[in-house]
N, C-alpha and C. Protein backbone atom coordinates (compact mmCIF):
# COMPACT_ATOMS: atom_id res chain seq x y z
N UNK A 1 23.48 -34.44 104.65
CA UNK A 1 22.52 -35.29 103.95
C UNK A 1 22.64 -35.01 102.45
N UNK A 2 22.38 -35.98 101.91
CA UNK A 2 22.45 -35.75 100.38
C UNK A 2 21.28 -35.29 99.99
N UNK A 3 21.24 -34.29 98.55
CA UNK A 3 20.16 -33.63 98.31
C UNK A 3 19.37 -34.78 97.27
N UNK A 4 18.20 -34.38 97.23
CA UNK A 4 16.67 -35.19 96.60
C UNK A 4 17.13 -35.97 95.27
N UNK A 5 18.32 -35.53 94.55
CA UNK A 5 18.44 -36.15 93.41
C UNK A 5 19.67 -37.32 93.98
N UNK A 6 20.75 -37.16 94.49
CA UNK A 6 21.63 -38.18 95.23
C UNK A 6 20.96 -39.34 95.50
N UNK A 7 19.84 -38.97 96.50
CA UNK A 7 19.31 -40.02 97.82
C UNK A 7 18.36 -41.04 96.27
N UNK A 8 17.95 -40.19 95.48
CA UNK A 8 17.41 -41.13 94.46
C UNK A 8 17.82 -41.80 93.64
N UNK A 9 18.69 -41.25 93.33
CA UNK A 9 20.10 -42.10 92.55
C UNK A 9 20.53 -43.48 93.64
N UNK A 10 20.79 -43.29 94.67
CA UNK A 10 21.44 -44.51 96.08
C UNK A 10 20.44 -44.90 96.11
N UNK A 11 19.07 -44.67 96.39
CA UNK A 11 18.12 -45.52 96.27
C UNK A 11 17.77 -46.72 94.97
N UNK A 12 17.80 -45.89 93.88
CA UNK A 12 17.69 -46.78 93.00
C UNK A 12 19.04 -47.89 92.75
N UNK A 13 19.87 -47.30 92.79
CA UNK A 13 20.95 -48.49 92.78
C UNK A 13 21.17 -49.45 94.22
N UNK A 14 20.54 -49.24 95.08
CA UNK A 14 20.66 -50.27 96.18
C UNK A 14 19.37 -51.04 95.65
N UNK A 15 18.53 -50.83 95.39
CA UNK A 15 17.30 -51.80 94.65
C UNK A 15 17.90 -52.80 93.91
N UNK A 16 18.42 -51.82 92.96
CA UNK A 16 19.25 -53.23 91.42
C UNK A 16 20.21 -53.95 92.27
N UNK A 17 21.45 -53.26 92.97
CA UNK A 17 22.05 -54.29 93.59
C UNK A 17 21.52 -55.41 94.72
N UNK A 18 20.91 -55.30 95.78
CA UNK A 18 19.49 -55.99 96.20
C UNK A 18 19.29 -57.32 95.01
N UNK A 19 18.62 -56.60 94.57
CA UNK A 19 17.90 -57.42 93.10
C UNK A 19 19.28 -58.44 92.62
N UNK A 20 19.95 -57.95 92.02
CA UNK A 20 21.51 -58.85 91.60
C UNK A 20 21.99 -59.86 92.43
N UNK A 21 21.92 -58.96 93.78
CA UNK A 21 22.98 -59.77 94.75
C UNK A 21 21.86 -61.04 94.90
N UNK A 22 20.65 -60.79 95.02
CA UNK A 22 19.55 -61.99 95.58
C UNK A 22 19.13 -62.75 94.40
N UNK A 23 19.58 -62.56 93.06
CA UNK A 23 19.31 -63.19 91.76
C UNK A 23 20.51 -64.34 91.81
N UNK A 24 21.58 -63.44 92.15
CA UNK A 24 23.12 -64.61 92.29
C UNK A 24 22.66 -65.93 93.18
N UNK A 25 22.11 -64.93 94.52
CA UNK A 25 22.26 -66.33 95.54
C UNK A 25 21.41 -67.35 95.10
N UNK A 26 19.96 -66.87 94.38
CA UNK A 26 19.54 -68.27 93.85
C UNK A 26 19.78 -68.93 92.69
N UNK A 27 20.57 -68.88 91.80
CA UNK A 27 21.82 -69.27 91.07
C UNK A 27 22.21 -70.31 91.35
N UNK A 28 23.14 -69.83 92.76
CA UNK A 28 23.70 -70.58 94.04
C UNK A 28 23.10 -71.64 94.48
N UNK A 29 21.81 -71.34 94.99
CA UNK A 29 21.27 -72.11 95.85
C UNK A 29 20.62 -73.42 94.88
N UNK A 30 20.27 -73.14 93.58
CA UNK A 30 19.73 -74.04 92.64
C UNK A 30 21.34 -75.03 92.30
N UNK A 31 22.47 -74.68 91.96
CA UNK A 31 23.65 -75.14 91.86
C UNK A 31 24.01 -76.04 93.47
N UNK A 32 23.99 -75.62 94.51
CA UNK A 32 24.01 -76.21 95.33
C UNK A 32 23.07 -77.42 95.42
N UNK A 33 21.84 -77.39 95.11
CA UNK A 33 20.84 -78.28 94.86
C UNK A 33 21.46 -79.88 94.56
N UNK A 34 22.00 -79.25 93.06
CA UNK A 34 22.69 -79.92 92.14
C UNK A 34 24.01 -80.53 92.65
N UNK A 35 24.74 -79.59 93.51
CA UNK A 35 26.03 -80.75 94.38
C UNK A 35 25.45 -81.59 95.26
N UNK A 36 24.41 -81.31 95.72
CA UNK A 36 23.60 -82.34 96.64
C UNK A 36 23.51 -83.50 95.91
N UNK A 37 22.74 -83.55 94.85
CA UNK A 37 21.74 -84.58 94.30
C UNK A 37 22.99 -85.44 93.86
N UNK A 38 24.19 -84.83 93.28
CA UNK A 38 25.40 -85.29 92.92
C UNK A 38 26.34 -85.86 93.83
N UNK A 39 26.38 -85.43 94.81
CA UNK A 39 26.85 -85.90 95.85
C UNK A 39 28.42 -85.39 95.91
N UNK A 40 28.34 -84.15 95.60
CA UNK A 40 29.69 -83.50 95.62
C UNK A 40 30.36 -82.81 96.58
N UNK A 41 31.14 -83.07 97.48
CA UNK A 41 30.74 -82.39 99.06
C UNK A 41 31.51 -81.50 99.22
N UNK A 42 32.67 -81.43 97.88
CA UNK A 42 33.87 -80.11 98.21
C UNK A 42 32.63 -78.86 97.70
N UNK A 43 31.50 -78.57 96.26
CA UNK A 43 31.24 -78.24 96.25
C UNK A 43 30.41 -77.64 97.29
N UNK A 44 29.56 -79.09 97.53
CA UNK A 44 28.61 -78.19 98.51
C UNK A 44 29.39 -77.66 99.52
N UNK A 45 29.85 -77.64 100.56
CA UNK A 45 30.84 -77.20 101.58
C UNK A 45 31.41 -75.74 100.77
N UNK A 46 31.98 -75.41 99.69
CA UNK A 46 31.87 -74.34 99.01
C UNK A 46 30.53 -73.40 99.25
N UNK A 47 29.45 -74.08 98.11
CA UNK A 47 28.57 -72.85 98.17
C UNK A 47 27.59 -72.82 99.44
N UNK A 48 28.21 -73.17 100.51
CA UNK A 48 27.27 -73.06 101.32
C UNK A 48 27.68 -72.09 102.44
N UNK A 49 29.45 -72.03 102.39
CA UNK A 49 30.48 -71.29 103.15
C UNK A 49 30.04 -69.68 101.92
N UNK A 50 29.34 -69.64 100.63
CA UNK A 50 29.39 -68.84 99.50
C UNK A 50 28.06 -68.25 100.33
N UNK A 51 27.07 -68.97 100.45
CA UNK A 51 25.88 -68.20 100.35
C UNK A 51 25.80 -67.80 102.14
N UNK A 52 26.46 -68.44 102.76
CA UNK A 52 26.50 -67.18 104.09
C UNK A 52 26.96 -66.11 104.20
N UNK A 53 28.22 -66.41 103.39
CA UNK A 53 28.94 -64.99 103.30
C UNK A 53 27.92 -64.00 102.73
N UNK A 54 27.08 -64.79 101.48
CA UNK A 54 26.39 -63.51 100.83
C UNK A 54 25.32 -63.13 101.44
N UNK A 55 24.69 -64.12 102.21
CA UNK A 55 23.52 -63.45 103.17
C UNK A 55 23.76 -62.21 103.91
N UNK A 56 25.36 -62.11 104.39
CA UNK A 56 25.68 -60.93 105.51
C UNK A 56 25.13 -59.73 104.32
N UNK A 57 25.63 -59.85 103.29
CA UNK A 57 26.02 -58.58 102.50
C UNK A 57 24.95 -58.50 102.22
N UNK A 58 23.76 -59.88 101.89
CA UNK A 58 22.41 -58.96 101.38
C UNK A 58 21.88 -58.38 102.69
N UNK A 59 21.64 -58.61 104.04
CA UNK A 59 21.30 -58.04 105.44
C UNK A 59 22.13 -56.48 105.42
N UNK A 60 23.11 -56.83 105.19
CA UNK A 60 23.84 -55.34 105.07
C UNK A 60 23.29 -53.99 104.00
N UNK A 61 23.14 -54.78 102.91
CA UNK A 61 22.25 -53.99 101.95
C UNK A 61 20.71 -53.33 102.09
N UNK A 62 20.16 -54.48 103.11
CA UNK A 62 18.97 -53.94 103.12
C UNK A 62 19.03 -52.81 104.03
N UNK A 63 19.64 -53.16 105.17
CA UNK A 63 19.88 -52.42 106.18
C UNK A 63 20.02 -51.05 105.70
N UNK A 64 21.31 -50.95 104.91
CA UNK A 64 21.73 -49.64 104.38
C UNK A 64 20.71 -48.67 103.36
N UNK A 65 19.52 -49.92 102.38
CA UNK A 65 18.58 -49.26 102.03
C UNK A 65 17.57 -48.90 103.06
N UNK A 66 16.84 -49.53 103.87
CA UNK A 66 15.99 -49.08 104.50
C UNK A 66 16.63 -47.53 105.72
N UNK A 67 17.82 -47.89 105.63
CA UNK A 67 18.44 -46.14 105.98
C UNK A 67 18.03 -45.47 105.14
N UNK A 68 17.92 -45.63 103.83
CA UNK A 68 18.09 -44.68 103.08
C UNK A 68 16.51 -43.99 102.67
N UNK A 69 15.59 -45.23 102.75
CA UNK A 69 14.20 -44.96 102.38
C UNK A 69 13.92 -43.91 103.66
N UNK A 70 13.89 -44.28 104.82
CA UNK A 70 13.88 -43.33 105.57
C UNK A 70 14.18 -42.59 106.26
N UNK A 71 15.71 -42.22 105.99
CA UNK A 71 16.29 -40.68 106.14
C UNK A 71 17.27 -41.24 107.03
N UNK A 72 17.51 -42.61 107.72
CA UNK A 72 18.09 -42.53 109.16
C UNK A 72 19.60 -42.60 108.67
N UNK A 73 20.36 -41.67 109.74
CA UNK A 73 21.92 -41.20 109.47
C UNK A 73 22.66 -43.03 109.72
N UNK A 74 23.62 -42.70 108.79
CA UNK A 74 24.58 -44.41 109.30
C UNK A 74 25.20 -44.41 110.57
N UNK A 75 25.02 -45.02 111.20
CA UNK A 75 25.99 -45.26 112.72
C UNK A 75 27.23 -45.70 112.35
N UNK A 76 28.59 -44.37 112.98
CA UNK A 76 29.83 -44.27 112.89
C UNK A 76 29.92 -44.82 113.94
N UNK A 77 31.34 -44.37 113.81
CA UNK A 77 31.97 -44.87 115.38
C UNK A 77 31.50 -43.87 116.32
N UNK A 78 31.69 -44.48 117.45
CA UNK A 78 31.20 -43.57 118.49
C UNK A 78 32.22 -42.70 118.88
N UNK A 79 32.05 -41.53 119.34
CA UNK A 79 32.98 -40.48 119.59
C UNK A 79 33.37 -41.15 120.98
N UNK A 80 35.03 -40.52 121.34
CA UNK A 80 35.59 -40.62 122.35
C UNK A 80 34.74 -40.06 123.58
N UNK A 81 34.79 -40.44 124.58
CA UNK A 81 34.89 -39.26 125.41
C UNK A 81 35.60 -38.28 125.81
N UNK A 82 34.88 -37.12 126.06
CA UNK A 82 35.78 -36.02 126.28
C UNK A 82 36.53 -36.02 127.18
N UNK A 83 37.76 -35.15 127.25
CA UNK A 83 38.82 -35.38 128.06
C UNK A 83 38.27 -34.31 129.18
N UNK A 84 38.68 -35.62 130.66
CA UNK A 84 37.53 -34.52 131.62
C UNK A 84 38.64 -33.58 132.09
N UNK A 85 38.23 -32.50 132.66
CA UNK A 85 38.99 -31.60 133.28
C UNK A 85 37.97 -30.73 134.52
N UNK A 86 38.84 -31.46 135.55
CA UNK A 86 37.96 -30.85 136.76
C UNK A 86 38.67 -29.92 137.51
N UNK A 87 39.52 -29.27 136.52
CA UNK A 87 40.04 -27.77 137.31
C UNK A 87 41.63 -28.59 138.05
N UNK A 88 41.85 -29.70 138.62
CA UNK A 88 42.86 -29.59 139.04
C UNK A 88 44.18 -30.36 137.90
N UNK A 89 44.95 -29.31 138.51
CA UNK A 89 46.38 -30.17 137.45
C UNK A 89 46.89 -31.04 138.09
N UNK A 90 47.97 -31.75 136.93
CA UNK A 90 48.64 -32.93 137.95
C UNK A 90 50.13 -32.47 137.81
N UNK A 91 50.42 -30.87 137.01
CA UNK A 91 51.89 -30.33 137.48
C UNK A 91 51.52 -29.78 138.60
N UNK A 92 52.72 -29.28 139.55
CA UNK A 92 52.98 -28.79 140.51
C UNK A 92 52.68 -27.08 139.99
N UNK A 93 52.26 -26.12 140.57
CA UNK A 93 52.25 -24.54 140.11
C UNK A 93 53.30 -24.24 140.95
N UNK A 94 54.51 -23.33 139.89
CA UNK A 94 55.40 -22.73 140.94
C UNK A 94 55.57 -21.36 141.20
């Protein structure tokens, strides 16, 4: 675990980025507005393929902050299972 000054440092910068990433999308979403009203459809079809993509990453962000506000470890990969061994071999003993 990272010590008290780290976790506050990652905290505060997942806030601003949070904050950035969700300042962009409505940017976006006001610009998209605007290919609408315009009737621009390569755009819109653009920022609309734009702002899903960015939804994952803001869900991802929060996710990763609200780990962080309260302590919970990130889920790795899951470990193998162990290799069983029930006493018998599969050489011959000579």
């Amino acid at each position: 675990m990272a010590s008290g000054r780290q976790r506050k440092v990652a905290i505060g910068f997942m806030i601003a980025w949070l904050v950035f990433w969700a300042a962009g999308m409505i940017v976006v979403l006001f610009t998209f507005g605007g290919a609408v009203l315009s009737g621009d459809l390569g755009a819109m079809l653009f920022l609309l393929v734009w702002l899903a993509a960015a939804s994952v990453g803001l869900v991802a962000g929060a996710r990763n902050l609200r780990g962080l506000l309260f302590g919970e470890e990130k889920a790795g990969r899951p470990r193998p299972p162990p290799e069983w061994q029930d006493g018998i071999s599969d050489r011959p003993e000579s």
